[in-house]
C-alpha atoms as a PDB file:
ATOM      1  CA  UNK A   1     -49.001  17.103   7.500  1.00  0.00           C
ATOM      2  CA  UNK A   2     -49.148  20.624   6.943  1.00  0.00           C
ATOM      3  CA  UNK A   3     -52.411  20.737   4.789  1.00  0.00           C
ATOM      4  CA  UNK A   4     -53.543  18.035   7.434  1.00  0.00           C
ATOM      5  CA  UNK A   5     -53.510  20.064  10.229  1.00  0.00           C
ATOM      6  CA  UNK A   6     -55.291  22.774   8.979  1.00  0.00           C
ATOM      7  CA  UNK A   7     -58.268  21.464   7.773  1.00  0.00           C
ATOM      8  CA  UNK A   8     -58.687  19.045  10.223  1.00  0.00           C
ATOM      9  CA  UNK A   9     -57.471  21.208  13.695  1.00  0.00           C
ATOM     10  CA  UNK A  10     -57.149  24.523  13.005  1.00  0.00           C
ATOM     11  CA  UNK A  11     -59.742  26.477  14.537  1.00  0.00           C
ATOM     12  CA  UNK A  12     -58.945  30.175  13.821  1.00  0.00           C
ATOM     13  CA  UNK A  13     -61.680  31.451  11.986  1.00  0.00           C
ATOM     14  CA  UNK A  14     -58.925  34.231   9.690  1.00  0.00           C
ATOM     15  CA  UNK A  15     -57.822  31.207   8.020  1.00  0.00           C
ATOM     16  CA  UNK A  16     -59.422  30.643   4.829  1.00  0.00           C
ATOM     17  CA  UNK A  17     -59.651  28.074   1.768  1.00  0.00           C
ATOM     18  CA  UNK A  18     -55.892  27.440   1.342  1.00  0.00           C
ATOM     19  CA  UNK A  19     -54.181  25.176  -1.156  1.00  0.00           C
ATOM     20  CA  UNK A  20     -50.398  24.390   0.360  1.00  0.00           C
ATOM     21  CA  UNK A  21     -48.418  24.616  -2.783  1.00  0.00           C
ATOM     22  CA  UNK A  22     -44.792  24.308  -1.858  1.00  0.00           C
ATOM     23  CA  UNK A  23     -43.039  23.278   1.517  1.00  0.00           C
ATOM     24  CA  UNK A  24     -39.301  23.728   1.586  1.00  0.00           C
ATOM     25  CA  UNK A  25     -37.139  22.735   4.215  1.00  0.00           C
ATOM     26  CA  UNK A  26     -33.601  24.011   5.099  1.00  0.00           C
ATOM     27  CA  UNK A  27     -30.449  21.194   5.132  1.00  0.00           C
ATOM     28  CA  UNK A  28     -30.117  21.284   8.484  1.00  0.00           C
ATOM     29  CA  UNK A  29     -33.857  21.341   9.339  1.00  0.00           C
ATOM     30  CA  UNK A  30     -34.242  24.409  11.144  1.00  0.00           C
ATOM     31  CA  UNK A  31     -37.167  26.597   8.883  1.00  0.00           C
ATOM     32  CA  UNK A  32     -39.585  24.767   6.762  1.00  0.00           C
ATOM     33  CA  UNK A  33     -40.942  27.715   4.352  1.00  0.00           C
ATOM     34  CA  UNK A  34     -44.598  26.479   3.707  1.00  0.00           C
ATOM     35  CA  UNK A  35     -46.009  28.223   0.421  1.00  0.00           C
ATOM     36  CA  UNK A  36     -49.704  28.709  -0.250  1.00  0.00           C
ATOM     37  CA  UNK A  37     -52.558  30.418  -2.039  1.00  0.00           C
ATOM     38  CA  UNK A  38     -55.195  31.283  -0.497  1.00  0.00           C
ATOM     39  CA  UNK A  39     -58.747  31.552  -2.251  1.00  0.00           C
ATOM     40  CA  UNK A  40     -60.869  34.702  -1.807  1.00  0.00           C
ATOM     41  CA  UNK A  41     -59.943  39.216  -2.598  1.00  0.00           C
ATOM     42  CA  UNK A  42     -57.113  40.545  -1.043  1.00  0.00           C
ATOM     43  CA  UNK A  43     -58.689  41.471   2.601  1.00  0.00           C
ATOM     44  CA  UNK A  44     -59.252  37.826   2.671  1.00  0.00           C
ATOM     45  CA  UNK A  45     -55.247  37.106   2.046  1.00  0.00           C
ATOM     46  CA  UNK A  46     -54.648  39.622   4.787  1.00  0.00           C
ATOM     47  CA  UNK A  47     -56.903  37.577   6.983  1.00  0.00           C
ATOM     48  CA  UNK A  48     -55.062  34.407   5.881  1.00  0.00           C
ATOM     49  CA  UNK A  49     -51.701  35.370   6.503  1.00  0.00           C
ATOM     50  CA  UNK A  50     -52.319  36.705   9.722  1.00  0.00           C
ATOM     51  CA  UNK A  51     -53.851  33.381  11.269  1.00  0.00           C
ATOM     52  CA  UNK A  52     -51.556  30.819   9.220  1.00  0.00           C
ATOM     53  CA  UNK A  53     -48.882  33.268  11.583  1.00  0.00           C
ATOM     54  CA  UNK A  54     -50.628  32.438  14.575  1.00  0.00           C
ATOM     55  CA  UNK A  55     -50.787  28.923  14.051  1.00  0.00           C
ATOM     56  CA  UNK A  56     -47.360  27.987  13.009  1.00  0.00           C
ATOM     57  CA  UNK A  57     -46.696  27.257  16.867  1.00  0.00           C
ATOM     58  CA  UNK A  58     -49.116  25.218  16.727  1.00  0.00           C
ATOM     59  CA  UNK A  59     -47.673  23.174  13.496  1.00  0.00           C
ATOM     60  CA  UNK A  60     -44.384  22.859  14.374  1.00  0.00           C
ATOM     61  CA  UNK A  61     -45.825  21.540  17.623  1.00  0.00           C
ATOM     62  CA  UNK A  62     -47.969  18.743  15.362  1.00  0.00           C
ATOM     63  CA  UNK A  63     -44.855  17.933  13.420  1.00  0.00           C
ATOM     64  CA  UNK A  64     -42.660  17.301  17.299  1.00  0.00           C
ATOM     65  CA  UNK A  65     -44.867  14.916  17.905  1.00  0.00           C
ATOM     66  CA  UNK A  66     -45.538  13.179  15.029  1.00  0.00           C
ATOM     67  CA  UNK A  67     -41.947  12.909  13.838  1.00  0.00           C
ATOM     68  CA  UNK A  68     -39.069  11.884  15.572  1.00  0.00           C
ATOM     69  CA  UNK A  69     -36.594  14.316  14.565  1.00  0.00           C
ATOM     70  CA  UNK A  70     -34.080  15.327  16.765  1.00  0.00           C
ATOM     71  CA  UNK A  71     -34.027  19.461  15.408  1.00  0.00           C
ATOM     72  CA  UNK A  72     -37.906  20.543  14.853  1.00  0.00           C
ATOM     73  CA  UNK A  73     -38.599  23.052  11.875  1.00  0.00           C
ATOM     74  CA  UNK A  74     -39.246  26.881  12.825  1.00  0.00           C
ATOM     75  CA  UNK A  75     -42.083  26.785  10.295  1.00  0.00           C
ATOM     76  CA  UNK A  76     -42.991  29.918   7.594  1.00  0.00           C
ATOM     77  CA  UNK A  77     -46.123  30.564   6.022  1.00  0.00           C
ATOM     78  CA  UNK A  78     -45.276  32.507   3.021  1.00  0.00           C
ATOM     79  CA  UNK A  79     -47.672  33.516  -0.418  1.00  0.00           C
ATOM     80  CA  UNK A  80     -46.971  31.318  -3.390  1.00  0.00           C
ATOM     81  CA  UNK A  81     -46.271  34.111  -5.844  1.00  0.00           C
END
């Protein structure tokens, strides 16, 4: 869902080619941590980070609505290391 919505809605133009490695979500369902590379030099990882940051409202918001779950994830964008 995750990789979903950003290729297909995401329109912020910081966000580069990124592969979601990794998404890891709490026992009680409050955080989903959402690992990724991105693909490009390190300004371009800055760029990355800052609009997957923005746009984690906006996923959590996709995932509300798509799944009926009664606690919605605070979702994390955080670099695969």
């Amino acid at each position: 869902m995750v990789t979903a919505f950003l290729t297909e809605e995401a329109r912020d133009p910081r966000i580069g080619l990124v592969t979601v490695t990794n998404v890891a979500i709490t026992r009680d369902l409050t955080r989903a941590s959402v690992s990724y590379v991105v693909h490009g030099d390190a300004d371009q990882r800055d760029r990355t980070q800052e609009g997957l940051e923005a746009a984690a409202v906006a996923v959590r918001r996709r995932i509300g609505s798509e799944l009926q779950l009664r606690v919605v994830p605070e979702v994390v964008f955080t670099p695969a290391m």
